[in-house]
Protein backbone atom coordinates (compact mmCIF):
# COMPACT_ATOMS: atom_id res chain seq x y z
CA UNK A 1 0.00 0.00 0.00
CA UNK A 2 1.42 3.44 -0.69
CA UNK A 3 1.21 5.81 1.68
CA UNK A 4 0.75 9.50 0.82
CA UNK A 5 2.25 11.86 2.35
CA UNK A 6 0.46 14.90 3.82
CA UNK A 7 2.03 18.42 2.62
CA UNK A 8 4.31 21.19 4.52
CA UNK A 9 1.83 23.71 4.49
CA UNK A 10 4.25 27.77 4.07
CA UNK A 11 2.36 30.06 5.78
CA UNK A 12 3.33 33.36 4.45
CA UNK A 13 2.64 37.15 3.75
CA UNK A 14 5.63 38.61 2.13
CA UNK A 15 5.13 38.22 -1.51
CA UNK A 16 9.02 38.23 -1.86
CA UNK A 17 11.01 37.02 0.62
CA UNK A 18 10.71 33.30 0.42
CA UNK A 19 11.13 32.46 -2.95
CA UNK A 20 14.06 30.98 -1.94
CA UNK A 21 12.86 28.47 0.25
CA UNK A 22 9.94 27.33 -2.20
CA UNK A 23 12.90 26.98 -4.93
CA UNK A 24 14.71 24.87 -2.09
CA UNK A 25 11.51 22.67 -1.27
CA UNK A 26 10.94 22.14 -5.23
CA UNK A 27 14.64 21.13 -5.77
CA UNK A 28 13.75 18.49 -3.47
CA UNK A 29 10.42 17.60 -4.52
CA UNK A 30 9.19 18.06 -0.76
CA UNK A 31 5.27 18.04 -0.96
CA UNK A 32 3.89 21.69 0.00
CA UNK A 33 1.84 24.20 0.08
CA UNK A 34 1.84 28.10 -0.11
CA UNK A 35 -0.77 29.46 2.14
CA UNK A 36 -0.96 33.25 2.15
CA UNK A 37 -2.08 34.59 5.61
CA UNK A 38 -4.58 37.26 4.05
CA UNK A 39 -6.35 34.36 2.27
CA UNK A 40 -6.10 31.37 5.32
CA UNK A 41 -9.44 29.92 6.10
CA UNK A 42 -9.13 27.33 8.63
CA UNK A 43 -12.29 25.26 10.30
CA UNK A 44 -11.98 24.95 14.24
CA UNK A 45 -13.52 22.20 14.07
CA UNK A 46 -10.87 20.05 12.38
CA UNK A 47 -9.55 17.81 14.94
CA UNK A 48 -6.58 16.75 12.52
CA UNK A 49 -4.38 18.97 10.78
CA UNK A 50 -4.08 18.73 6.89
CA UNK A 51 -0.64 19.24 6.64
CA UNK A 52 2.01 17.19 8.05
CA UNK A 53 4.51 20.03 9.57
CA UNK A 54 2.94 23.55 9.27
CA UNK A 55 5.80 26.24 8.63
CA UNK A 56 5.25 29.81 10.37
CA UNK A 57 6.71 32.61 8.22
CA UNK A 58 4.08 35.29 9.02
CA UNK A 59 5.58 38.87 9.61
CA UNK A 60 4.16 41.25 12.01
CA UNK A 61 5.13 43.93 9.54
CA UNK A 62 2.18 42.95 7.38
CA UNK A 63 0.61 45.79 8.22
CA UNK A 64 2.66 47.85 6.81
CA UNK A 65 1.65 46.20 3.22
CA UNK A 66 -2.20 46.67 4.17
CA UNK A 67 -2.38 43.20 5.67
CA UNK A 68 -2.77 43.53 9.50
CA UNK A 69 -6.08 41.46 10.04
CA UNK A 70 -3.80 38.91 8.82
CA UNK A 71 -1.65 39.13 11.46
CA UNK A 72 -3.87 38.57 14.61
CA UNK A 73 -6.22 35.84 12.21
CA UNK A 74 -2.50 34.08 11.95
CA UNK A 75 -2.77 34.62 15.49
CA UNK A 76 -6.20 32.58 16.02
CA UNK A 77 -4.71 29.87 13.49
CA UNK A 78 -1.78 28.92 15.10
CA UNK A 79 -3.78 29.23 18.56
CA UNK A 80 -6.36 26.12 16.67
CA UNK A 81 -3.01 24.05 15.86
CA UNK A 82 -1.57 24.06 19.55
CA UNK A 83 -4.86 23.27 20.94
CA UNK A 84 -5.17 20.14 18.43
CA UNK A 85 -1.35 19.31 18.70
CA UNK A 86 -0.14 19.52 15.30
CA UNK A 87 2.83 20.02 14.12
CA UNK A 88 4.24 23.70 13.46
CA UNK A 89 7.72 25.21 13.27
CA UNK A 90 7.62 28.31 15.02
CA UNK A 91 4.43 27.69 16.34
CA UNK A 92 2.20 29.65 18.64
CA UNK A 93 4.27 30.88 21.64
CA UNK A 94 6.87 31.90 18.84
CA UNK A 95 4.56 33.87 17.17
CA UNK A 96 3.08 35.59 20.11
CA UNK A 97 6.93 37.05 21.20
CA UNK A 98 7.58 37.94 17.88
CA UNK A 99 4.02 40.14 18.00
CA UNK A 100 5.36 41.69 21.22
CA UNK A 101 8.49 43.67 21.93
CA UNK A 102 7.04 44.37 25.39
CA UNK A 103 7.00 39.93 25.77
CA UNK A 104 10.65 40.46 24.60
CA UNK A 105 11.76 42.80 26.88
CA UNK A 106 10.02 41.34 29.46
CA UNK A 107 11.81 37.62 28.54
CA UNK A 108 14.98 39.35 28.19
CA UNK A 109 14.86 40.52 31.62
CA UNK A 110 14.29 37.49 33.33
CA UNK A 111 16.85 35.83 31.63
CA UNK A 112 19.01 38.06 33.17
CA UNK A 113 20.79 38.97 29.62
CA UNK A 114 21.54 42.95 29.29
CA UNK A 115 18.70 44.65 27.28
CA UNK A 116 18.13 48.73 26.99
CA UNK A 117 15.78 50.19 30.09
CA UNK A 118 12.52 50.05 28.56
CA UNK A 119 8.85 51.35 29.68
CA UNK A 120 5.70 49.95 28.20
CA UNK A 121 2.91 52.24 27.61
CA UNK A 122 -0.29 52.64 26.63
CA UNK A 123 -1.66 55.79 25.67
CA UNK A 124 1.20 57.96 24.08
CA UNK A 125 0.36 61.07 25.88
CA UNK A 126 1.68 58.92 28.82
CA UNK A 127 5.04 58.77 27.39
CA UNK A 128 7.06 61.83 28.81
CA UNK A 129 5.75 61.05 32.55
CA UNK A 130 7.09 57.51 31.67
CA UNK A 131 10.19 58.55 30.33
CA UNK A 132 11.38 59.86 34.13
CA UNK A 133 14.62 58.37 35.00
CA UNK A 134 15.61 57.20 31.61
CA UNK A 135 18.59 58.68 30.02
CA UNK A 136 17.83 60.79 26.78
CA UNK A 137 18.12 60.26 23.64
CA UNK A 138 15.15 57.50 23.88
CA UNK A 139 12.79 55.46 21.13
CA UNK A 140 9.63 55.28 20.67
CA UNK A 141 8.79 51.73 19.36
CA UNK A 142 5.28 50.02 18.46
CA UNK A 143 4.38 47.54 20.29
CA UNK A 144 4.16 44.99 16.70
CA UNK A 145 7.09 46.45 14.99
CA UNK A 146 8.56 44.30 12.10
CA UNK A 147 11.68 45.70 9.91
CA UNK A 148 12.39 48.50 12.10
CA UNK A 149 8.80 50.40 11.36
CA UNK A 150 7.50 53.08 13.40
CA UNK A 151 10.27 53.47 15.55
CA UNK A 152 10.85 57.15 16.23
CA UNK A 153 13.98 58.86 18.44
CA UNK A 154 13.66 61.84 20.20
CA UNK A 155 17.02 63.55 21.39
CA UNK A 156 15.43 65.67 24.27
CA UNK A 157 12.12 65.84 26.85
CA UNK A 158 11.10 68.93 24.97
CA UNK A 159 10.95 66.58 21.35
CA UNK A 160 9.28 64.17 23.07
CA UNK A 161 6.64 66.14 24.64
CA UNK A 162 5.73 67.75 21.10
CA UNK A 163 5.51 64.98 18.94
CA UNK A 164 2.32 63.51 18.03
CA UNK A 165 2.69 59.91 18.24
CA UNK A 166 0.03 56.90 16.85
CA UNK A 167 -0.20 54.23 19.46
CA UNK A 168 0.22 51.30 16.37
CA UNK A 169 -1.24 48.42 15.96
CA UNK A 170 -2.30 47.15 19.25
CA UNK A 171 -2.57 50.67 21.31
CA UNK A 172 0.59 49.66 23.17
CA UNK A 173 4.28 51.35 22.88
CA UNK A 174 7.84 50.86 23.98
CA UNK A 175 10.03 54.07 25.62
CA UNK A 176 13.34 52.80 25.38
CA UNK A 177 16.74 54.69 26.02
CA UNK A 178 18.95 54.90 22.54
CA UNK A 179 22.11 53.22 22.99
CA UNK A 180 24.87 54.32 21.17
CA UNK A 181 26.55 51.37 19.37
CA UNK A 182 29.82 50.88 19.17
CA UNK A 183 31.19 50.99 15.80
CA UNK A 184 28.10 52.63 14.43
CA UNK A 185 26.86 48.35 13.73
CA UNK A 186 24.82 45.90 15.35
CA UNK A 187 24.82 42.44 14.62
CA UNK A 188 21.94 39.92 14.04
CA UNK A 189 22.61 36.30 15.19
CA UNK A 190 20.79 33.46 13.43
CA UNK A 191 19.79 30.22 15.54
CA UNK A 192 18.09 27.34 13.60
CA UNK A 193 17.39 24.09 15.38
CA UNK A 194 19.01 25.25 19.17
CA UNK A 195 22.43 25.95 16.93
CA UNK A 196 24.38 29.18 15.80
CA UNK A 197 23.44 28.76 11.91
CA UNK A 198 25.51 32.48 11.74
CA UNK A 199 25.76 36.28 12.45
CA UNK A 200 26.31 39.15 10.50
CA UNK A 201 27.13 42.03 11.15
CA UNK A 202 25.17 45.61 10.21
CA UNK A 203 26.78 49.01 9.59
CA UNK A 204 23.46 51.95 10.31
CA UNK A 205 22.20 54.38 8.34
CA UNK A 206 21.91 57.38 10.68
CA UNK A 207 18.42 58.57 11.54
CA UNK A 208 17.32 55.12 10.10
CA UNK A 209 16.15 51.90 12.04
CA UNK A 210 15.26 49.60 9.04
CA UNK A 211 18.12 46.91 10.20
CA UNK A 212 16.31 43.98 7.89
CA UNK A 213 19.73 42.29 6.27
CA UNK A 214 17.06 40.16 3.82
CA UNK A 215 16.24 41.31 -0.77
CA UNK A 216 13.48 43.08 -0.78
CA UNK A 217 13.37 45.09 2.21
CA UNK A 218 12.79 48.92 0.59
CA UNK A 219 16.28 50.00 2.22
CA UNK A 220 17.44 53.47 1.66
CA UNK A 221 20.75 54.46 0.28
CA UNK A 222 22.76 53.39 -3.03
CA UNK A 223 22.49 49.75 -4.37
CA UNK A 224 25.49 47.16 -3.06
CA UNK A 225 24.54 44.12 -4.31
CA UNK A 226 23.60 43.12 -0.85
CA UNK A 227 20.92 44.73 0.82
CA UNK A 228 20.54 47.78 -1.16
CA UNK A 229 21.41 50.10 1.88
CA UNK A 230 24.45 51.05 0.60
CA UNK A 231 27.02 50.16 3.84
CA UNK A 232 28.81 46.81 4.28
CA UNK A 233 26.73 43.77 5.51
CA UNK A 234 29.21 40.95 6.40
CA UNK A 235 29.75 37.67 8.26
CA UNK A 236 30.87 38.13 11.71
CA UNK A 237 31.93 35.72 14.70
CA UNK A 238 30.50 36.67 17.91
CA UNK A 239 31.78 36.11 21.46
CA UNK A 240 30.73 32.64 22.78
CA UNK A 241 28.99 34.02 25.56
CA UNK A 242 26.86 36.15 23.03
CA UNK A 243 26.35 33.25 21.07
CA UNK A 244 25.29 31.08 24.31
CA UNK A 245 22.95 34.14 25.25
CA UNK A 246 21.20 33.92 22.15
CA UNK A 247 20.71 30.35 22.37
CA UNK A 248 18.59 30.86 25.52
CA UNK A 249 16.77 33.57 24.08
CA UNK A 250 15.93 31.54 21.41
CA UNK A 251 15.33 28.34 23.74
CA UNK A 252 13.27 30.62 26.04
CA UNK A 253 11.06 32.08 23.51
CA UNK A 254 9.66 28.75 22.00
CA UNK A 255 11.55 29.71 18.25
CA UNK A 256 12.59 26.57 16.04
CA UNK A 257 14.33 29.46 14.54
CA UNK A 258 15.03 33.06 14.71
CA UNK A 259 17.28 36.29 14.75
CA UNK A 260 18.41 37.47 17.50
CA UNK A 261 19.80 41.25 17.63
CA UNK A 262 22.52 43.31 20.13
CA UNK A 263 25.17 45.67 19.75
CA UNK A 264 27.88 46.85 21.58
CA UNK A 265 26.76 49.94 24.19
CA UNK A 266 29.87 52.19 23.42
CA UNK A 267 29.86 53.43 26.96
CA UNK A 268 30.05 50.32 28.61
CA UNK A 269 31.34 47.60 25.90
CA UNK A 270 28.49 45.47 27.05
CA UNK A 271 26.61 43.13 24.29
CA UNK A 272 23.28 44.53 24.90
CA UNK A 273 20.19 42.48 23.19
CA UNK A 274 17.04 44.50 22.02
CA UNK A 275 15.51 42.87 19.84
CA UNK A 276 13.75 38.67 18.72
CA UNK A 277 12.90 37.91 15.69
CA UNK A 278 10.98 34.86 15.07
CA UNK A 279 10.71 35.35 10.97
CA UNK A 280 13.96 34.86 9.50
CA UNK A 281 13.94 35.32 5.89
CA UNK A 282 17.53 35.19 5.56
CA UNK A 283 20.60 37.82 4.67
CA UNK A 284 20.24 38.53 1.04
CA UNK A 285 23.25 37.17 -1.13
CA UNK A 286 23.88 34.76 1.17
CA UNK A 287 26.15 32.93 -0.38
CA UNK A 288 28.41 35.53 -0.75
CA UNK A 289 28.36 37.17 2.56
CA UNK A 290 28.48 34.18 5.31
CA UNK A 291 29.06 31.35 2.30
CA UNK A 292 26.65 29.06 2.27
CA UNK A 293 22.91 28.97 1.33
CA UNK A 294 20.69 29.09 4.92
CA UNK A 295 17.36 28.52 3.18
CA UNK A 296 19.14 24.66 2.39
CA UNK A 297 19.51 24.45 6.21
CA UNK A 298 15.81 25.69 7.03
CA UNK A 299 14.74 22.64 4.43
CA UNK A 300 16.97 19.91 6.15
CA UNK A 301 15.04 21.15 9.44
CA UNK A 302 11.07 21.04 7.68
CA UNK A 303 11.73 17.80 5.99
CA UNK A 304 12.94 16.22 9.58
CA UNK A 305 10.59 18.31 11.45
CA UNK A 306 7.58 17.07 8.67
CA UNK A 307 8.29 13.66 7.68
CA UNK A 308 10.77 12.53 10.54
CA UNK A 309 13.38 11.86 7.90
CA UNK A 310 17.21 12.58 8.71
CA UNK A 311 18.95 14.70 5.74
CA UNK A 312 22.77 15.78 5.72
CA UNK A 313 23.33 19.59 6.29
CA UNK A 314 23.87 22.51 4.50
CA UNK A 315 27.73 24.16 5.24
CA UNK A 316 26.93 25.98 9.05
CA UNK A 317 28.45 28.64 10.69
């Protein structure tokens, strides 16, 4: 008797950024599904998941692209898998951190891992009474973020206190003090599978917070090839420690896989974490910059993950 196979099911909203991976999956001839977030109908119902390994790639910047019922309906979805115990890679508790930078601060904190002093808040004209005690300059971030959007500095009390500021997606906002990094960088550390799959490191635009590494990402600045921000993206080699601190992050949070960002306070030289990312979609021109393809890696882990079949990885970090 043959036995069929149910599919991967790619749960998606970025019409771009995961080509790669479906070009991976068809190299392969892995059985799957696209299933764009904005067009998911699911019956609660259904006791028994269609798909054999359901693959979380939603972005909480979605609504940036005029797609943020999709985010929270994603929300409900992966809520219905947990409760029926399917299988999902990056499932629910994954997805919830990545829709909360307060949940991140809040796990960085009791992991005891060095994160900037932060204040949630919920109505912005709360924001200057909640900024007492924090050093200037601070950021204003939404509470669902996604590719550095909405994020606002203010260099002084008297900015802050004149700035009109919308309270984003879910009414909730982050005060947190700016850190000045060291070497003008940060660097974004990739985990896949409880292992360092690699980091790069980030040169800033000033004024900008758009620190997505991935094609496609609407970057300002002159065309390299890379990222199209026009500074240096490359591969980097963190401190163990860093490396072990992401780990738990990662471990903590419930992510299969994720980014991980810090950068050096250049007052202290302290690796300072601010922010989890539980959509990877890559560094762009990977090959190139860390030498190896990570989207190969990401398939090794669905096919295990989906059809408990062991394949040989892709080069790692």
């Amino acid at each position: 008797m043959t036995i069929v196979e149910k599919p991967v099911a790619i749960l998606y909203e970025h019409p771009q950024w995961f080509e790669s991976l479906f070009a991976e999956l068809d190299r392969r001839g892995v059985p799957y599904e696209r299933v764009h977030a904005a067009r998911l109908a699911f019956d609660p119902d259904e006791r028994e998941s269609p798909y054999s390994l359901v693959v979380n790639r939603m972005s909480p910047s979605a609504w940036t692209r005029g797609n943020a019922g999709a985010i929270f309906h994603t929300l409900h979805y992966l809520a219905h898998l947990d409760a029926i115990g399917a299988r999902v890679l990056n499932g629910l508790r994954a997805y919830e951190l990545e829709l909360s930078k307060a949940r991140q601060a809040s796990l960085l904190a009791s992991l005891g891992i060095a994160h900037p002093r932060t204040r949630v808040v919920a109505d912005p004209r709360e924001l200057v009474r909640a900024a007492e005690g924090l050093e200037y300059p601070v950021l204003v971030k939404p509470n669902i973020g996604g590719s550095g959007a909405g994020i606002q500095a203010f260099a002084t009390y008297e900015e802050l206190a004149a700035a009109k500021i919308d309270g984003g997606v879910d009414g909730t906002l982050l005060l947190q003090e700016q850190l000045p990094p060291e070497g003008d960088a940060i660097v974004r550390v990739e985990i896949l599978g409880g292992e360092l799959l690699y980091a790069i490191r980030i040169l800033l635009l000033p004024g900008t917070f758009n620190l997505c590494p991935a094609d496609y990402c609407e970057l300002p600045g002159l065309a390299d090839g890379v990222s199209g921000r026009g500074l240096p993206i490359e591969r980097h080699d963190p401190p163990a420690a860093v490396v072990e601190d992401a780990k738990r992050i990662v471990a903590a949070g419930g992510l299969d896989l994720g980014g991980v960002e810090y950068l050096v306070d250049a007052r202290t030289g302290e690796a300072t974490f601010y922010d989890v990312n539980s959509l990877s979609n890559f560094v762009a021109n990977a090959p190139d910059v860390i030498g190896f393809d990570p989207f190969a890696n990401l398939a090794d882990l669905i096919v295990e993950r989906a059809f408990g079949r062991s394949t040989a990885r892709a080069h790692a970090a």
